[in-house]
N, C-alpha and C. Protein backbone atom coordinates (compact mmCIF):
# COMPACT_ATOMS: atom_id res chain seq x y z
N UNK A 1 0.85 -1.17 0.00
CA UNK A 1 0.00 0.00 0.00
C UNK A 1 0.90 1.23 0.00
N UNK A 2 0.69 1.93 -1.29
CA UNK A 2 1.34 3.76 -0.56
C UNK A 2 0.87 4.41 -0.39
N UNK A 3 1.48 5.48 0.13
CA UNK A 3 1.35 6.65 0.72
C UNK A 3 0.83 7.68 -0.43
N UNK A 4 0.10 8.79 -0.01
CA UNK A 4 -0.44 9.80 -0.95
C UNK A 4 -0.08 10.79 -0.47
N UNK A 5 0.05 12.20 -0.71
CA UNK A 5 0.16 13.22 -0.72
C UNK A 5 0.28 14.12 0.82
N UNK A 6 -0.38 13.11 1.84
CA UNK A 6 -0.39 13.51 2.93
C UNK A 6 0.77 12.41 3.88
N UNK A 7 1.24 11.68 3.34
CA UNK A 7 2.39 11.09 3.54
C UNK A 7 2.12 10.18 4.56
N UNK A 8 0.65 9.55 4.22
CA UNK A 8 0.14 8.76 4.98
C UNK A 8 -0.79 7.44 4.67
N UNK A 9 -0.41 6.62 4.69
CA UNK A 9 -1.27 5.33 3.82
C UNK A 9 -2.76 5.24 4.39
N UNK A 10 -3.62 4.80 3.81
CA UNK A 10 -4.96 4.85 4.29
C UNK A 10 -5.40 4.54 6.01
N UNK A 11 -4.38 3.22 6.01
CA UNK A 11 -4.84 2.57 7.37
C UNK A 11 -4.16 3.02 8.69
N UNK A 12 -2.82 3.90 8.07
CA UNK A 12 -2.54 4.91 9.03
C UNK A 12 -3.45 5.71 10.08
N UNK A 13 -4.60 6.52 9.32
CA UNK A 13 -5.18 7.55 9.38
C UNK A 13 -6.52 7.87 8.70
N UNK A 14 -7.53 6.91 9.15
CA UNK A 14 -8.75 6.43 8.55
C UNK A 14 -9.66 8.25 8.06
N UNK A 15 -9.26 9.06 9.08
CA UNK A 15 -9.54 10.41 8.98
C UNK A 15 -8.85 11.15 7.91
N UNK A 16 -7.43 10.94 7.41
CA UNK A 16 -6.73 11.78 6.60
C UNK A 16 -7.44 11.68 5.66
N UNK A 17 -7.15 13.04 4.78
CA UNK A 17 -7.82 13.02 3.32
C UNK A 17 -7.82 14.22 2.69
N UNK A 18 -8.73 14.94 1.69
CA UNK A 18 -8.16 15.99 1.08
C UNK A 18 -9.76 16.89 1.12
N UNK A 19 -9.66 18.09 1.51
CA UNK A 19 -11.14 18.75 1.08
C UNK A 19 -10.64 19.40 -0.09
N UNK A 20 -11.03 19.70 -0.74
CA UNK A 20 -11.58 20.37 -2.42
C UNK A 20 -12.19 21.07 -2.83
N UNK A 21 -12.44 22.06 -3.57
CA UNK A 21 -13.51 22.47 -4.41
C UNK A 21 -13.20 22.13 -5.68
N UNK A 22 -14.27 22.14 -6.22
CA UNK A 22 -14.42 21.69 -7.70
C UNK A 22 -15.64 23.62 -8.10
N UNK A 23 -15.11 23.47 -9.58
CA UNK A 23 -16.39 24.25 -10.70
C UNK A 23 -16.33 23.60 -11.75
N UNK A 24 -17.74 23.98 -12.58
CA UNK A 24 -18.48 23.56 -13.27
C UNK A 24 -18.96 24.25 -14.67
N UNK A 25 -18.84 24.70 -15.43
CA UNK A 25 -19.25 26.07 -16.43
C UNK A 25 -20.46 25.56 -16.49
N UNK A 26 -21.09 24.79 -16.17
CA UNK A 26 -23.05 24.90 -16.35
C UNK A 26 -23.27 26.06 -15.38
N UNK A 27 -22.49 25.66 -14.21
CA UNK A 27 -23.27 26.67 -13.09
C UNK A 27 -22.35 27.76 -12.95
N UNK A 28 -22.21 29.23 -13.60
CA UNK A 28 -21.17 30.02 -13.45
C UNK A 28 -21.15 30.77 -11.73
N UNK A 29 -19.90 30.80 -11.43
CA UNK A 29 -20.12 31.56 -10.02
C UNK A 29 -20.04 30.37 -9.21
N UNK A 30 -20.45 29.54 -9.25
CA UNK A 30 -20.76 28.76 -8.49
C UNK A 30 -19.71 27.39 -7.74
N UNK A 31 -19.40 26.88 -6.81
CA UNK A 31 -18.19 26.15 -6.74
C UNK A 31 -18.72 25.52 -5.75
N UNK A 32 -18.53 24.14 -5.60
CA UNK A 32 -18.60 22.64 -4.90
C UNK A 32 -17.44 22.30 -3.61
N UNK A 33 -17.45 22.45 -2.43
CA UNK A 33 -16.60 21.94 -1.35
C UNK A 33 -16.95 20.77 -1.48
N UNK A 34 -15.75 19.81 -0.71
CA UNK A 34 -16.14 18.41 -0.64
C UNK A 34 -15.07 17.95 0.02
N UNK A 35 -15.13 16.78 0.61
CA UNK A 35 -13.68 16.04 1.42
C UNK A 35 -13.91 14.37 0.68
N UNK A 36 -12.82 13.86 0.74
CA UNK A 36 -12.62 12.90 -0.01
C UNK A 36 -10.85 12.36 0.66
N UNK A 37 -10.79 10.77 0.65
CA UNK A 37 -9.54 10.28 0.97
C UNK A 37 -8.65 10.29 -0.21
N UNK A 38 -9.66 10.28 -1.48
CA UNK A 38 -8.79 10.73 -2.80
C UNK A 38 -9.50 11.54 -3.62
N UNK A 39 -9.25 12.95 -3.79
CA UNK A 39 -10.21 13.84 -4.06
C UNK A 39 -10.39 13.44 -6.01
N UNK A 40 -8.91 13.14 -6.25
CA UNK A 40 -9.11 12.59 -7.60
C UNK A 40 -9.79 11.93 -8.14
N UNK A 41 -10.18 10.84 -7.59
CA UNK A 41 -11.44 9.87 -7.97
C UNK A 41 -12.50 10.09 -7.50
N UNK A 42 -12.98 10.76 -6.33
CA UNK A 42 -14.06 11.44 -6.59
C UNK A 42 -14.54 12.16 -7.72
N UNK A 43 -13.71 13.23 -7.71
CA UNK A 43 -13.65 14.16 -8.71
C UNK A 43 -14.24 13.25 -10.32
N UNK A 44 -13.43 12.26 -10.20
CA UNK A 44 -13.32 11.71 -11.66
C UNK A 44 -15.26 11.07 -11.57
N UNK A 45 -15.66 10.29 -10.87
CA UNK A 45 -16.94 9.66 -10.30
C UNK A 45 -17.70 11.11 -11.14
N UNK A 46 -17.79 12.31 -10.55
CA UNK A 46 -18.82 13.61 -10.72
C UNK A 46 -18.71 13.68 -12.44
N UNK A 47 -17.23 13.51 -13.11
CA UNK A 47 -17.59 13.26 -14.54
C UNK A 47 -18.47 12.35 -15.35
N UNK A 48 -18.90 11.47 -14.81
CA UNK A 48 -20.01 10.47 -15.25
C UNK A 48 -21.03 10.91 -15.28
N UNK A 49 -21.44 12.03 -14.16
CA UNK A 49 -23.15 12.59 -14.66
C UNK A 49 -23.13 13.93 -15.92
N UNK A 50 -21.75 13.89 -16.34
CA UNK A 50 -21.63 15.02 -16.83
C UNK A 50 -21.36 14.96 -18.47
N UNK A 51 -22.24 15.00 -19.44
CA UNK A 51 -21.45 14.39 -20.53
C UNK A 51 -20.70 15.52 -21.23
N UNK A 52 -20.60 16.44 -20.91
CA UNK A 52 -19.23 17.33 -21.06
C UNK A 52 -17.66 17.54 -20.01
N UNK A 53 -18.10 16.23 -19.24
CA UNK A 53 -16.97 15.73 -18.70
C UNK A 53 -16.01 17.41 -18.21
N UNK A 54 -16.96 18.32 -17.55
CA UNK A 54 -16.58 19.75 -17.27
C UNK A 54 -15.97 20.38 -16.06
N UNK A 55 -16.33 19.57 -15.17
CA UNK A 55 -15.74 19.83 -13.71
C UNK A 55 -14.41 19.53 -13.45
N UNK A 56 -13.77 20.63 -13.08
CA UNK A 56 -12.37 21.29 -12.58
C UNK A 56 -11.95 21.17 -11.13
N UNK A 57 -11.71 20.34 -10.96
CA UNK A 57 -10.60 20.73 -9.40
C UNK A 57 -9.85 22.48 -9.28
N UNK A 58 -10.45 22.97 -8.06
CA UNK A 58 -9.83 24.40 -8.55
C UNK A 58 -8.67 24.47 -7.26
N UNK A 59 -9.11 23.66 -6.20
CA UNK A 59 -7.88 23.62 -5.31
C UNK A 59 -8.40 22.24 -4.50
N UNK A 60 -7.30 21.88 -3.91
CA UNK A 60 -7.26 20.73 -2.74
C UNK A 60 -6.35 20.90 -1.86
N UNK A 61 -6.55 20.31 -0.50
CA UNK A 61 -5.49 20.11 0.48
C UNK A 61 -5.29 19.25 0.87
N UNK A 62 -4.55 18.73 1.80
CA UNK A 62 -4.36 17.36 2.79
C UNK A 62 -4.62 18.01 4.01
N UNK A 63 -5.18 17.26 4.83
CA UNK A 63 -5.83 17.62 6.43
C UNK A 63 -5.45 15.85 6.97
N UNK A 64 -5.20 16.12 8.04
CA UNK A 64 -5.17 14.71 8.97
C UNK A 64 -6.68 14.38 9.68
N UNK A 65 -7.47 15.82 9.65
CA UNK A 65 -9.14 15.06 9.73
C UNK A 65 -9.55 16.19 8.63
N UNK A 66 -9.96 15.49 7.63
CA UNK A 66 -10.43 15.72 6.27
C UNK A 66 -11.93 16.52 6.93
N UNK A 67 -12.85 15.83 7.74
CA UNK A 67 -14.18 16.26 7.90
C UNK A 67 -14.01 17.35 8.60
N UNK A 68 -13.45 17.64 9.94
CA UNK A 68 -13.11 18.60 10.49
C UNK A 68 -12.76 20.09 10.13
N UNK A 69 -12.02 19.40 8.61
CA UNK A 69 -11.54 20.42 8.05
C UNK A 69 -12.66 21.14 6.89
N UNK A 70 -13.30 20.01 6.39
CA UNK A 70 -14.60 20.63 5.30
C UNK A 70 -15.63 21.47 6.38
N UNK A 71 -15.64 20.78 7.78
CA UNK A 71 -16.85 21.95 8.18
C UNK A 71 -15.95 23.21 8.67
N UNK A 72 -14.96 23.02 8.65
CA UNK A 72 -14.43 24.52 8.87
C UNK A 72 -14.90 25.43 7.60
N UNK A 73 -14.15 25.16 6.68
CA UNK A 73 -14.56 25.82 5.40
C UNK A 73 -16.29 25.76 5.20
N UNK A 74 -17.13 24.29 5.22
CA UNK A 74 -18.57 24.82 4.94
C UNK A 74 -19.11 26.21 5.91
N UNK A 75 -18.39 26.32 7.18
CA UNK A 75 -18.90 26.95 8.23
C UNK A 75 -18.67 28.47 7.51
N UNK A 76 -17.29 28.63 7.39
CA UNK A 76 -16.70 29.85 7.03
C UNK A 76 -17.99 30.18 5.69
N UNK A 77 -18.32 29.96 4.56
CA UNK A 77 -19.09 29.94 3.59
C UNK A 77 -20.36 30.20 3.50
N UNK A 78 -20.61 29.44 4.75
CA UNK A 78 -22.59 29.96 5.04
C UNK A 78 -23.11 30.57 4.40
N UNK A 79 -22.69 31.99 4.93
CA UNK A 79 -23.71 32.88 3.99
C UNK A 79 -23.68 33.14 2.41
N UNK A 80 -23.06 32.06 1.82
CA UNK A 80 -22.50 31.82 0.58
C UNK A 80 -23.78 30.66 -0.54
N UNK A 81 -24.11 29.85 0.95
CA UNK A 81 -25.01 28.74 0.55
C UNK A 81 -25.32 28.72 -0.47
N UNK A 82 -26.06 27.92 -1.38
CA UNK A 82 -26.99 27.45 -2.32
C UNK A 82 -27.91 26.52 -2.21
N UNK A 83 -27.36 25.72 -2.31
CA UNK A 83 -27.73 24.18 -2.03
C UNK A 83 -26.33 22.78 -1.63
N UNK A 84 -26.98 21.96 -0.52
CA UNK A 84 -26.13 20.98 -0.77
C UNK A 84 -24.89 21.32 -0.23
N UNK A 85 -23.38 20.91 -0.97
CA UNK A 85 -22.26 21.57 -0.48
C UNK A 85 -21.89 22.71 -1.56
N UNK A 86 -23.03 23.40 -2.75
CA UNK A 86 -22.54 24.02 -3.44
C UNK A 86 -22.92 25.74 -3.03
N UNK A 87 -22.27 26.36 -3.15
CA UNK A 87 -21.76 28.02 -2.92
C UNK A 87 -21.61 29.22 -3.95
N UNK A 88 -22.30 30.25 -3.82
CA UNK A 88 -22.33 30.97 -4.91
C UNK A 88 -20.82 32.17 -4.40
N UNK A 89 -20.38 32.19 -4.57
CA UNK A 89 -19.01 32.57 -4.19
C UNK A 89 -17.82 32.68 -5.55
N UNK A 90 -16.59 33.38 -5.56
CA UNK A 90 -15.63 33.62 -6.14
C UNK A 90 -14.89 32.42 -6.04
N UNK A 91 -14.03 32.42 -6.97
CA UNK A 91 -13.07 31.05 -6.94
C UNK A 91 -12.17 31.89 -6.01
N UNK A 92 -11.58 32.49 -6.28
CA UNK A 92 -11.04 33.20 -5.21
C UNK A 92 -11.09 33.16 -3.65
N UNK A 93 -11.89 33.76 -3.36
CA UNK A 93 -12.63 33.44 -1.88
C UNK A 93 -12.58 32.33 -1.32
N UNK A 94 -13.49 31.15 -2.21
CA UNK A 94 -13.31 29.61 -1.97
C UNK A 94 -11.69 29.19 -1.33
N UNK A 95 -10.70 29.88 -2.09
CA UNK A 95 -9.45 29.10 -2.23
C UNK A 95 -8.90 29.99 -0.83
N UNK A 96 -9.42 31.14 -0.56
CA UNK A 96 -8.69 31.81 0.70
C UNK A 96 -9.15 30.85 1.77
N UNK A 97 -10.31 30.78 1.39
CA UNK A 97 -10.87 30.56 2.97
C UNK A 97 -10.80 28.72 3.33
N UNK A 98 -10.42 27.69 1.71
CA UNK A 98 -9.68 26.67 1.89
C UNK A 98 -8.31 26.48 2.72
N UNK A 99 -7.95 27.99 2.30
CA UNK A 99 -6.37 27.81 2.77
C UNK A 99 -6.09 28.19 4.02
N UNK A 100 -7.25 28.77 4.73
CA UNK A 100 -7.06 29.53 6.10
C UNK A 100 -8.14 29.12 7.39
N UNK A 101 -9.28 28.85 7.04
CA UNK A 101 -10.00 28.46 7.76
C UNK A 101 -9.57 27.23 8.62
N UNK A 102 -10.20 26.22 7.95
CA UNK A 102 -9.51 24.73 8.20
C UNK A 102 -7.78 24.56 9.69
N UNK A 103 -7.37 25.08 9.16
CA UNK A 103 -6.15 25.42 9.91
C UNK A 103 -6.32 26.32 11.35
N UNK A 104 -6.96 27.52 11.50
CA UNK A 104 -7.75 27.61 12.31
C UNK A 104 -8.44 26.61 13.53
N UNK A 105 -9.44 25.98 12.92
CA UNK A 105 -10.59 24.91 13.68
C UNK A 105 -9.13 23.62 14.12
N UNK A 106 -8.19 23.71 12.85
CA UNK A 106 -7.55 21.99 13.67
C UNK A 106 -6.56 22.48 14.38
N UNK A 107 -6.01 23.71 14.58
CA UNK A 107 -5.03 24.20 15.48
C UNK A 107 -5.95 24.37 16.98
N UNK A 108 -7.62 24.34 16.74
CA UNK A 108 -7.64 24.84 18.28
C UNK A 108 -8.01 23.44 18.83
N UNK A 109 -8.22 22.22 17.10
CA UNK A 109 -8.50 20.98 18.03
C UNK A 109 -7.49 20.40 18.56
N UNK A 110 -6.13 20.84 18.66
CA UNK A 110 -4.76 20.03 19.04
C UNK A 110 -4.30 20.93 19.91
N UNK A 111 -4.51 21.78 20.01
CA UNK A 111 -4.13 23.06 21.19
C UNK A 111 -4.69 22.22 22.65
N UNK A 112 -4.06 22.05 23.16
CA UNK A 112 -4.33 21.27 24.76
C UNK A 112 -4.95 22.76 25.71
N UNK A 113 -6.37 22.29 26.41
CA UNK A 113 -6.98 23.54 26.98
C UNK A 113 -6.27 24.01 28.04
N UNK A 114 -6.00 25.46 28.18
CA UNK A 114 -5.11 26.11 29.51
C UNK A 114 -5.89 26.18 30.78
N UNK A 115 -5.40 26.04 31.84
CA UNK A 115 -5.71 25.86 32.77
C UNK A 115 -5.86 27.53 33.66
């Protein structure tokens, strides 16, 4: 078995994995969060309903808790909603708040509480 991107084999770290956004040119503006242990084959799966095979990975990360880390970012987004995990938002924005949020929520889950 190898290791992926987070330098961790599956059974290492049943939690590791990658959150994502994906876009779409059907839906302009619009962009997809998601967590996945391989965001690639997910990703690839969403081309099957699509027969313009159109959806873009616009960023990904590695997180050691993948879920932890998507509700950071769904949280940050809220008022972004649409439907589902999809967001009417900037690609831009999406990718800040991929890159900053998340990190946030898992720094205060490993931060040991002060006394």
């Amino acid at each position: 078995m190898t290791s992926d991107a987070t330098g961790l084999r599956p059974t290492d770290n049943p939690a590791a994995g990658y959150v994502y956004l994906v876009k779409n040119p059907a839906w302009p503006g619009m962009v997809k969060v998601g967590s996945a242990a391989d965001y690639e084959q997910r990703c690839r799966k969403y081309q099957t309903g699509d027969p313009y095979r159109a959806y873009e990975v616009i960023g990904a990360l590695p997180f050691s808790d993948r879920l932890a880390a998507e509700s950071a970012v769904l949280h940050e987004l809220r008022d972004h909603h649409v439907s589902g995990e999809w967001f009417q938002v900037s690609e831009g924005r999406a990718l800040h708040v991929l890159q900053t949020a998340p990190w946030e929520v898992l720094n205060e889950l490993s931060t040991p509480p002060s006394d």
